[in-house]
N, C-alpha and C. Protein backbone atom coordinates (compact mmCIF):
# COMPACT_ATOMS: atom_id res chain seq x y z
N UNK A 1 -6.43 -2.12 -18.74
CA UNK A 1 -5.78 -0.99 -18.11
C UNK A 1 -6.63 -0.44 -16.97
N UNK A 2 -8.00 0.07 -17.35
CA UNK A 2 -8.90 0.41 -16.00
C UNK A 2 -8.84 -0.92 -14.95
N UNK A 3 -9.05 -2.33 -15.20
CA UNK A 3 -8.81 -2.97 -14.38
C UNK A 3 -7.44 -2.95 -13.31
N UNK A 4 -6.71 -2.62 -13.81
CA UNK A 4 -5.65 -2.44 -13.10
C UNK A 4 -5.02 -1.38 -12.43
N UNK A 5 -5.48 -0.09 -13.13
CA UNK A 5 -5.89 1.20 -12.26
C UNK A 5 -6.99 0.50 -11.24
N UNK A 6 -7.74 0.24 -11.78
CA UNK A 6 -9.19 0.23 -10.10
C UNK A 6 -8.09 -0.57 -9.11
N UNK A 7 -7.83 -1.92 -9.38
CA UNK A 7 -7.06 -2.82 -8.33
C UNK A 7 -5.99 -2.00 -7.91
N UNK A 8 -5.18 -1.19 -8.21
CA UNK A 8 -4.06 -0.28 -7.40
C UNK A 8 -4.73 0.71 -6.59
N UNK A 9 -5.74 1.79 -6.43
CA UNK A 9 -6.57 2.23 -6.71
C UNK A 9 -7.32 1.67 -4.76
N UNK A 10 -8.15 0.30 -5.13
CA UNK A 10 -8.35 -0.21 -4.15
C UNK A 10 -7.46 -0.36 -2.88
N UNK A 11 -6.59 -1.56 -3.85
CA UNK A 11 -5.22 -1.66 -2.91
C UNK A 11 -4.70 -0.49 -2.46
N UNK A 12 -4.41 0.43 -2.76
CA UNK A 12 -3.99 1.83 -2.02
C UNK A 12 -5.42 1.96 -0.14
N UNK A 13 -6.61 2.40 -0.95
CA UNK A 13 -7.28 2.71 0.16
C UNK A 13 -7.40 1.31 1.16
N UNK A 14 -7.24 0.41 0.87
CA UNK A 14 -6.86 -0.73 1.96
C UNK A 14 -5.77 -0.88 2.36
N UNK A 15 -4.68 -0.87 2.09
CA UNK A 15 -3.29 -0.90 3.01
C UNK A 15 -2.75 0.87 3.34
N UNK A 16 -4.28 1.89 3.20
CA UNK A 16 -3.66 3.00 4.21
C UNK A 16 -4.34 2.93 5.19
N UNK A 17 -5.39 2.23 5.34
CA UNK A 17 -6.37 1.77 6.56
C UNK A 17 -5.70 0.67 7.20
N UNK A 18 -4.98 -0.53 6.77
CA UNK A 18 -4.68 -1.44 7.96
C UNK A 18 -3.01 -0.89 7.81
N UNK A 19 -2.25 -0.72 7.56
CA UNK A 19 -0.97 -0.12 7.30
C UNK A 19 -0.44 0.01 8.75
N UNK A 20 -1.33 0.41 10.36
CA UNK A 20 -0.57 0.41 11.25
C UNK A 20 -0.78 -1.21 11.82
N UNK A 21 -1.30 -1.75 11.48
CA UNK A 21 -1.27 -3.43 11.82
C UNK A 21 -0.70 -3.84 10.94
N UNK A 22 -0.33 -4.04 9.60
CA UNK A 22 0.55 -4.49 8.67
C UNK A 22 2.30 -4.08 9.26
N UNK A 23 2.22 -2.74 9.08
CA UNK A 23 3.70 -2.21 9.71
C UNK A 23 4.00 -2.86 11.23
N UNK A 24 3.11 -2.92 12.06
CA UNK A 24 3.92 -3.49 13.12
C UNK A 24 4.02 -5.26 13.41
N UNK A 25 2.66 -5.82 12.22
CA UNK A 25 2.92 -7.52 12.22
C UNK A 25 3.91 -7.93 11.14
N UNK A 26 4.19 -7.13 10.34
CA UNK A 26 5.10 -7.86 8.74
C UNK A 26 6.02 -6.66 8.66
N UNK A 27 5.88 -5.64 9.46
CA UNK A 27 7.44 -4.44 9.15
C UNK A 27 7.73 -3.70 7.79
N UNK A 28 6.05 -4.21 6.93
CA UNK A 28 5.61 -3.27 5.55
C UNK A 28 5.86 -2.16 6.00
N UNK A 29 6.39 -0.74 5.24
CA UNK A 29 5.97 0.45 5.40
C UNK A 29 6.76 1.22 5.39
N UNK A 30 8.56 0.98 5.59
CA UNK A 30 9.18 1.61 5.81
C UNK A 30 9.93 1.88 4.39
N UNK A 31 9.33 1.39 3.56
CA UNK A 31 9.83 1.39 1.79
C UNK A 31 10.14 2.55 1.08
N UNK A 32 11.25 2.78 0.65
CA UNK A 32 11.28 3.97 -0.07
C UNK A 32 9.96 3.78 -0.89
N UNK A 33 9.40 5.32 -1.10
CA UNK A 33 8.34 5.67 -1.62
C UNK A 33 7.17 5.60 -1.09
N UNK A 34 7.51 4.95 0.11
CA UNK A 34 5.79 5.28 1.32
C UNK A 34 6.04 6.36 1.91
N UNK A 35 5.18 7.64 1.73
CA UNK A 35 4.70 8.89 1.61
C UNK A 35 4.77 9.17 3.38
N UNK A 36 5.25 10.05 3.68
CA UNK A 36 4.85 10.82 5.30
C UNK A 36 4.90 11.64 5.21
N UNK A 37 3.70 12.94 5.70
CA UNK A 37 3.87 14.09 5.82
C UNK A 37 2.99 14.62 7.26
N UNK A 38 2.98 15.63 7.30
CA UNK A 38 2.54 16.32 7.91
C UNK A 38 1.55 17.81 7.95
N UNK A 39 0.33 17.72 8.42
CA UNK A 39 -0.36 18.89 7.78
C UNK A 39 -1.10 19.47 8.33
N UNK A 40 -1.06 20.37 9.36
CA UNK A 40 -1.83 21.36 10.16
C UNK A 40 -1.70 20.37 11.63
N UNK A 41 -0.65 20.28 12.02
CA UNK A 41 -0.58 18.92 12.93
C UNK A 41 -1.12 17.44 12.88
N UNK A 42 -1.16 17.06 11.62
CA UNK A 42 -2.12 15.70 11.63
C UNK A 42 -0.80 14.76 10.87
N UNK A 43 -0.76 13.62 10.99
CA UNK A 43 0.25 12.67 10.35
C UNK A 43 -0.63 12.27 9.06
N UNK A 44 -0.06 12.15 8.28
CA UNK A 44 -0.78 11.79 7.11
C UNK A 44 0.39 10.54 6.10
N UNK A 45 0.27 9.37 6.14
CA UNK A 45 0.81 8.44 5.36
C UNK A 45 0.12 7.51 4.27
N UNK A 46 0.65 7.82 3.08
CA UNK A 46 0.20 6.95 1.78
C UNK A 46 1.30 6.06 1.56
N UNK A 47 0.97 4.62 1.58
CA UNK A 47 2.00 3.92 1.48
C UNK A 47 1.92 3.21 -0.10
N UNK A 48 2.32 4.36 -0.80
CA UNK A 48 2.73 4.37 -2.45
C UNK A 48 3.14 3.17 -3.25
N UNK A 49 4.54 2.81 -2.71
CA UNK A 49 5.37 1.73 -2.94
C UNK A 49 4.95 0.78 -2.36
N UNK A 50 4.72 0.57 -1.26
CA UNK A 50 4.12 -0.80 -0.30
C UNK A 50 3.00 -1.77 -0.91
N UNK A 51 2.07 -0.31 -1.54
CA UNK A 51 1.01 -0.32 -1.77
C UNK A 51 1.16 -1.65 -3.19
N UNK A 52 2.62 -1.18 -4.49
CA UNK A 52 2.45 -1.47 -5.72
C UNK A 52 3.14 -2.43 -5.39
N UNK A 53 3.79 -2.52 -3.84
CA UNK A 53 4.45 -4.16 -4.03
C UNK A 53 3.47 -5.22 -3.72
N UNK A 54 2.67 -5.10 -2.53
CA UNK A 54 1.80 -5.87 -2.31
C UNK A 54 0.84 -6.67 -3.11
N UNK A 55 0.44 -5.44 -4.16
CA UNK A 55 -0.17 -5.90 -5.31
C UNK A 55 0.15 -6.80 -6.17
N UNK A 56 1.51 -6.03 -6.30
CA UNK A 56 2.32 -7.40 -7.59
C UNK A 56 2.13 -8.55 -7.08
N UNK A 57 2.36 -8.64 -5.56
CA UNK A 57 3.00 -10.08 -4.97
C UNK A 57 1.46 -10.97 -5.07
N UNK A 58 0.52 -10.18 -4.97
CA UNK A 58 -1.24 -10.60 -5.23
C UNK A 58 -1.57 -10.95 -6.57
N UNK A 59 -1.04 -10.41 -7.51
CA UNK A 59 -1.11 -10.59 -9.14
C UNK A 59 -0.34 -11.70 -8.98
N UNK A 60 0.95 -12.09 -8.66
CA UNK A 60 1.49 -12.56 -9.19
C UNK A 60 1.28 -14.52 -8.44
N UNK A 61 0.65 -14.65 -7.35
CA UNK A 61 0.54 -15.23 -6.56
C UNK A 61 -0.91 -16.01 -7.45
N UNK A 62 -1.65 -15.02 -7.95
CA UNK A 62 -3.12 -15.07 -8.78
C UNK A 62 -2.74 -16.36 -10.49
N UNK A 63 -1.41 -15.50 -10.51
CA UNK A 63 -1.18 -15.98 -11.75
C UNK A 63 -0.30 -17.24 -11.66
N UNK A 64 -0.11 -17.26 -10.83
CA UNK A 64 0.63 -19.23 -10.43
C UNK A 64 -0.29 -20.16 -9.92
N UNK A 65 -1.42 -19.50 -9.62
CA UNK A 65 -1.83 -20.51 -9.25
C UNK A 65 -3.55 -20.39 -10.25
């Protein structure tokens, strides 16, 4: 279970750092449940869902092969 919290966890703080090169090379981002707000004028996006699909598709990619 902690293993898999840390790996979501990770995966989160790495696809909110490349997320504007992901969104404009693969069109990730626009997923229900990727987060936009706004806060004292600053854009602020957590891409939530993006985040737990990517992962799966990494688990699951792990586990076929």
């Amino acid at each position: 279970m902690i293993k898999w919290l840390l790996t979501t966890l990770l995966a989160l703080v790495v696809f909110t750092v490349a997320m504007p090169w992901i969104s404009r090379r693969l069109g990730i981002g626009n997923i229900p449940g990727d987060l936009r707000f706004r806060v004292r004028g600053r854009d602020y996006f957590v891409p939530l869902a993006s985040t737990l699909l990517l992962t799966f598709v990494a688990w699951l990619i792990t586990k076929l092969l």
